[in-house]
N, C-alpha and C. Protein backbone atom coordinates (compact mmCIF):
# COMPACT_ATOMS: atom_id res chain seq x y z
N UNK A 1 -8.64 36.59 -21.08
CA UNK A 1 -9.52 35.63 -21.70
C UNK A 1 -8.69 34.52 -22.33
N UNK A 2 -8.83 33.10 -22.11
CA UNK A 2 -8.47 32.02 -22.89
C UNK A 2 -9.06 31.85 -24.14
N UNK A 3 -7.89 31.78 -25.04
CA UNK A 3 -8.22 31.40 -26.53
C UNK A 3 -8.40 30.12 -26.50
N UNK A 4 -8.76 29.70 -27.87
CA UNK A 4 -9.40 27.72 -28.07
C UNK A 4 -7.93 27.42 -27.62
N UNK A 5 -6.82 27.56 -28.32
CA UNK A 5 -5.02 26.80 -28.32
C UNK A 5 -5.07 26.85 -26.49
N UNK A 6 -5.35 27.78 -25.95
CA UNK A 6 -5.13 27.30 -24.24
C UNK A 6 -5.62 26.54 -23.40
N UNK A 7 -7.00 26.68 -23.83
CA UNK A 7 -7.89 25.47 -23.69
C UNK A 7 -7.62 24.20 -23.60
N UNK A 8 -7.13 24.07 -25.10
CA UNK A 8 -6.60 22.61 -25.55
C UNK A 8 -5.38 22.03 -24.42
N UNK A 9 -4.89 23.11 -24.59
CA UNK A 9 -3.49 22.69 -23.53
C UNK A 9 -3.60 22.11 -21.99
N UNK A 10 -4.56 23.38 -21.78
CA UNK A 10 -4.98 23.26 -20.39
C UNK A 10 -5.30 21.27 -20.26
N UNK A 11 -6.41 20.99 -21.31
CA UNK A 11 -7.07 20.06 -21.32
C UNK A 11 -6.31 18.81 -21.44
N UNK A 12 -5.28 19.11 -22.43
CA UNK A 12 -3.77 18.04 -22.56
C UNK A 12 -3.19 17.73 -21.10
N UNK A 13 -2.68 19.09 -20.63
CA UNK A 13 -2.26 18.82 -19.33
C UNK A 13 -3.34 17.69 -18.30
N UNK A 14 -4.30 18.42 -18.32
CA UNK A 14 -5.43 17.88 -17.44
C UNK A 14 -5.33 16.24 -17.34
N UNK A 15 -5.76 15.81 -18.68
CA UNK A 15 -5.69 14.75 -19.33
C UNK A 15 -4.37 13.73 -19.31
N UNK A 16 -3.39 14.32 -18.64
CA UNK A 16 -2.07 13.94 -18.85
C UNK A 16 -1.93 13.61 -17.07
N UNK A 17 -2.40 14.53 -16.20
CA UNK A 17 -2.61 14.02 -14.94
C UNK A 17 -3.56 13.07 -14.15
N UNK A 18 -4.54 13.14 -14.99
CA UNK A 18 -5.58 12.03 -14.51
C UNK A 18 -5.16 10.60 -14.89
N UNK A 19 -4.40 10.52 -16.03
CA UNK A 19 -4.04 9.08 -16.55
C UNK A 19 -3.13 8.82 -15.89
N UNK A 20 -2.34 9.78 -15.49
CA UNK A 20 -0.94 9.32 -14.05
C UNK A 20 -1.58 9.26 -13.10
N UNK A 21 -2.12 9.62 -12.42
CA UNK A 21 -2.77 9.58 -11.12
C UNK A 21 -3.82 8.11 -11.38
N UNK A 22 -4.71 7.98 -12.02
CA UNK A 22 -5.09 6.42 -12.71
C UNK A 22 -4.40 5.27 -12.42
N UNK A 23 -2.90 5.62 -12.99
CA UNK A 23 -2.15 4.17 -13.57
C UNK A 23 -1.56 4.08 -12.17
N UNK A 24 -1.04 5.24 -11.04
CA UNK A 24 -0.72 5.10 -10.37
C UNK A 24 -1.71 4.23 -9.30
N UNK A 25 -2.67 4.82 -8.97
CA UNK A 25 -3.62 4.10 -8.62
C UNK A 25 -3.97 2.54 -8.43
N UNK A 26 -3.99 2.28 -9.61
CA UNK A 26 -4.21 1.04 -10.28
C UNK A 26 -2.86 0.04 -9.62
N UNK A 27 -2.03 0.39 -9.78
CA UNK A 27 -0.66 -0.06 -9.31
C UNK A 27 -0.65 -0.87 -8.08
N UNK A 28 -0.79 1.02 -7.61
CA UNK A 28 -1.17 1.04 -5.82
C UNK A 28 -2.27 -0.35 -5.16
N UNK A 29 -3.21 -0.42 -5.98
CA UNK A 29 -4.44 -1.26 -5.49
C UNK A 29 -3.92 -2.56 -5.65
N UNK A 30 -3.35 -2.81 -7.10
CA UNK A 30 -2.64 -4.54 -7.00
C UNK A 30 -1.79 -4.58 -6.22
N UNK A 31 -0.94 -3.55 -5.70
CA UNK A 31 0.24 -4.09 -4.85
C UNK A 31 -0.43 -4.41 -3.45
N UNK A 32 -1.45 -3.52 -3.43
CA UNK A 32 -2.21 -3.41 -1.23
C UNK A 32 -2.79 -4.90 -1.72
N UNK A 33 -3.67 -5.36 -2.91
CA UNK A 33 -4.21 -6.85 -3.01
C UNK A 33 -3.32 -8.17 -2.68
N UNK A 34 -2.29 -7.82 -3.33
CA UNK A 34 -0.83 -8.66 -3.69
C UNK A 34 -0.50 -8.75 -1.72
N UNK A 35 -0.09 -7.72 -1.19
CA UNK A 35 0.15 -7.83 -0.11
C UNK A 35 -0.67 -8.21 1.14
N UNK A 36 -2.07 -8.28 0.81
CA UNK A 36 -2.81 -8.65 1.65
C UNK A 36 -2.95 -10.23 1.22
N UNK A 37 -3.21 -10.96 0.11
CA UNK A 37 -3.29 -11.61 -0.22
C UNK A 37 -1.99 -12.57 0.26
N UNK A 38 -0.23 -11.94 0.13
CA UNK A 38 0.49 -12.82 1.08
C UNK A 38 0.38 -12.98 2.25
N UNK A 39 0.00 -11.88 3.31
CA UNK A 39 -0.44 -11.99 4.39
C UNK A 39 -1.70 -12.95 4.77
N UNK A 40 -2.59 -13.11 4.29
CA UNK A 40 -3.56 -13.99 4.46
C UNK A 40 -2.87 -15.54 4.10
N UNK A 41 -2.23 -15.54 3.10
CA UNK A 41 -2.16 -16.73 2.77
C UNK A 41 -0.89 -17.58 3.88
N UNK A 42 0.33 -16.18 4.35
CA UNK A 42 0.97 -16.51 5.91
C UNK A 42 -0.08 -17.36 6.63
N UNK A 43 -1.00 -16.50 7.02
CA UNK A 43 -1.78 -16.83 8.03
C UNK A 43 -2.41 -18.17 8.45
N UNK A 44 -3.12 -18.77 7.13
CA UNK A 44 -3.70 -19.83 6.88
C UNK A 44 -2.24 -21.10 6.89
N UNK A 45 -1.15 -20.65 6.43
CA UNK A 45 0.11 -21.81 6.10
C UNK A 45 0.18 -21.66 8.05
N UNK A 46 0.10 -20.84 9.06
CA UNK A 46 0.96 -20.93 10.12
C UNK A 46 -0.29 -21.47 10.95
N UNK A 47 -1.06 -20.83 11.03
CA UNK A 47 -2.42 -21.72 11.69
C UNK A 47 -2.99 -23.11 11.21
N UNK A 48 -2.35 -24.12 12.18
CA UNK A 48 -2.82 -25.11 12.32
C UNK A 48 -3.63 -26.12 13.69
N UNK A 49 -3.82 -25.58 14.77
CA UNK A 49 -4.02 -25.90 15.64
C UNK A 49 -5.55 -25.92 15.68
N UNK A 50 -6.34 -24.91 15.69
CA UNK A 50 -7.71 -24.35 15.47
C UNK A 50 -7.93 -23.75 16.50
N UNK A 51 -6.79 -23.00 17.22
CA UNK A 51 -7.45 -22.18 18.75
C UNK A 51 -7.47 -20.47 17.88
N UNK A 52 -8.99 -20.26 18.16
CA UNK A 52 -9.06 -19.31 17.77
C UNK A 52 -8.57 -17.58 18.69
N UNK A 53 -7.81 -17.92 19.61
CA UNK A 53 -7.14 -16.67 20.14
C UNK A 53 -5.78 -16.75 19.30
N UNK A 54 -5.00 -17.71 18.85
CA UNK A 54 -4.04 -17.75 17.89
C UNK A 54 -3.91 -16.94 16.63
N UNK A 55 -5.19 -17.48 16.42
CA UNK A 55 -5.77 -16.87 14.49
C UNK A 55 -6.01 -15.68 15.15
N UNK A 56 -6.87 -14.75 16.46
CA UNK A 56 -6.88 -13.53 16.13
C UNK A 56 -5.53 -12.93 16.26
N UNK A 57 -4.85 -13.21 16.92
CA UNK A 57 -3.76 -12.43 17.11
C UNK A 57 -2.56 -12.75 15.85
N UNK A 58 -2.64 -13.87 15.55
CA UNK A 58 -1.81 -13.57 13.98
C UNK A 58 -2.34 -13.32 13.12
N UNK A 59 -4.25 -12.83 12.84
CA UNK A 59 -4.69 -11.73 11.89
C UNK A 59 -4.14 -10.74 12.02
N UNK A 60 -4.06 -10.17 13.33
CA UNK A 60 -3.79 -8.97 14.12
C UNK A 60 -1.89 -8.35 13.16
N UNK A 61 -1.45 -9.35 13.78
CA UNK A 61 0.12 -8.77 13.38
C UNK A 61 0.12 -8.82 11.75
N UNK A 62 -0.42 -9.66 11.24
CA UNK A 62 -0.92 -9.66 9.87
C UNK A 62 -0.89 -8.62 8.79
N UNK A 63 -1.97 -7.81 9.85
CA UNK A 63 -2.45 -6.78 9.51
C UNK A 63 -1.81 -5.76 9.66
N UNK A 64 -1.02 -5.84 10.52
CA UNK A 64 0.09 -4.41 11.34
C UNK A 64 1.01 -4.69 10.16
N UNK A 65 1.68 -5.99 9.38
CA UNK A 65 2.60 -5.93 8.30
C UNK A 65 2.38 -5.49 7.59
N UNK A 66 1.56 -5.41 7.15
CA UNK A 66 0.79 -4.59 5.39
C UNK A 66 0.60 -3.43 5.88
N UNK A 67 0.57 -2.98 6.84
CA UNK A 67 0.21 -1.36 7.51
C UNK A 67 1.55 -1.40 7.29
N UNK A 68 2.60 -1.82 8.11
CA UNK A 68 3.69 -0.52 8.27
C UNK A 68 4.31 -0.49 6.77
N UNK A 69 3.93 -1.69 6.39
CA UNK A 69 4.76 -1.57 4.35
C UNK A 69 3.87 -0.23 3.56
N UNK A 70 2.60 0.03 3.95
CA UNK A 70 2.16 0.88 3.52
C UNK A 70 2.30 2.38 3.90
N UNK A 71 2.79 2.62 5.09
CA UNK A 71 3.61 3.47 5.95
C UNK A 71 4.53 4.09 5.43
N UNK A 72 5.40 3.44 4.54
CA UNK A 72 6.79 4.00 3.94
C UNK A 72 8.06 3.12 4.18
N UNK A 73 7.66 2.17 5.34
CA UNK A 73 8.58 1.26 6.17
C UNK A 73 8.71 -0.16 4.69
N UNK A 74 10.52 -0.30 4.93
CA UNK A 74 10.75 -1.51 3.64
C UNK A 74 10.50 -2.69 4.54
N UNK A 75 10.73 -2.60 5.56
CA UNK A 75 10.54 -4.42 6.73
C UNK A 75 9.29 -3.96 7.25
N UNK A 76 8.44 -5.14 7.79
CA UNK A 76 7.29 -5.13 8.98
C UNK A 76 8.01 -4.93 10.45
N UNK A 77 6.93 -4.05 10.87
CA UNK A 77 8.06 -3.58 12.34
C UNK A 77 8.39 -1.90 11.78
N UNK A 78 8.73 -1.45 10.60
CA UNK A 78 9.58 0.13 10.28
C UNK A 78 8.73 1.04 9.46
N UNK A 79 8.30 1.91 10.46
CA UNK A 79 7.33 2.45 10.42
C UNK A 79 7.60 4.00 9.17
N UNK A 80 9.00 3.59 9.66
CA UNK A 80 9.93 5.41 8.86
C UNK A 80 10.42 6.32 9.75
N UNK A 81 9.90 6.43 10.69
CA UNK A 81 10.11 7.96 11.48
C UNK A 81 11.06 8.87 10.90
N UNK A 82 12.05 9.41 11.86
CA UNK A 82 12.49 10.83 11.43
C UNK A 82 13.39 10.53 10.07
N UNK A 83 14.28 9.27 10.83
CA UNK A 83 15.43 9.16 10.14
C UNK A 83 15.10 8.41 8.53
N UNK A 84 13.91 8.27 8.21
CA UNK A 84 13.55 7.49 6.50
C UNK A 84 13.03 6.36 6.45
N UNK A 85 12.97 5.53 6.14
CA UNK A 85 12.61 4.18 6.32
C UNK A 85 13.78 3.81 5.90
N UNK A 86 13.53 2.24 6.89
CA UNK A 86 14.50 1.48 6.62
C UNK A 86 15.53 1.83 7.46
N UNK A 87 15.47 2.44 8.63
CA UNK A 87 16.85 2.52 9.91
C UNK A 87 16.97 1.72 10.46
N UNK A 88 15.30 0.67 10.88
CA UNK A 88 15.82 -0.64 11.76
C UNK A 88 15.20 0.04 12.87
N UNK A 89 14.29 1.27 13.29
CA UNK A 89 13.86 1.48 14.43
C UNK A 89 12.41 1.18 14.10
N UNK A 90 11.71 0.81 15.31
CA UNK A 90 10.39 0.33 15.11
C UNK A 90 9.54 1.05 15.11
């Protein structure tokens, strides 16, 4: 049987992981905004022509940059595989 003092603890702990998992969170979301937000704003600085098979396909790779950064990969293009991120293999 749990006494009130384990309770509390339990509840400290508890309380102590949700606010990390939170702040982490929170982090996480400005950085994916932050990074989508440079990517878009690439997009619009490199498109100038107005052919729209251009714009889809540099949404496209756009989008594959903020993917593989979210991947684990430090460059666009590095996905991580076996060897870690950041080997330079695609």
């Amino acid at each position: 049987m749990l006494y009130h003092f384990e309770l509390q603890m339990a509840g400290v702990i508890l309380l102590g992981a949700m606010l990390a998992c939170g702040v982490f969170m929170y982090i996480r979301r400005r950085r994916d905004r932050f990074l989508q937000e440079a990517a878009e704003s690439r997009l619009m600085r490199g498109d100038g022509d107005g052919d729209d098979s251009t714009t889809t396909t540099t949404a496209a790779a756009a989008a594959a940059a903020v993917d593989d950064t979210r991947n684990g990969g430090t460059e666009p293009g590095d996905r991580g595989g076996a060897d870690g991120p950041g080997d330079g293999k695609p």
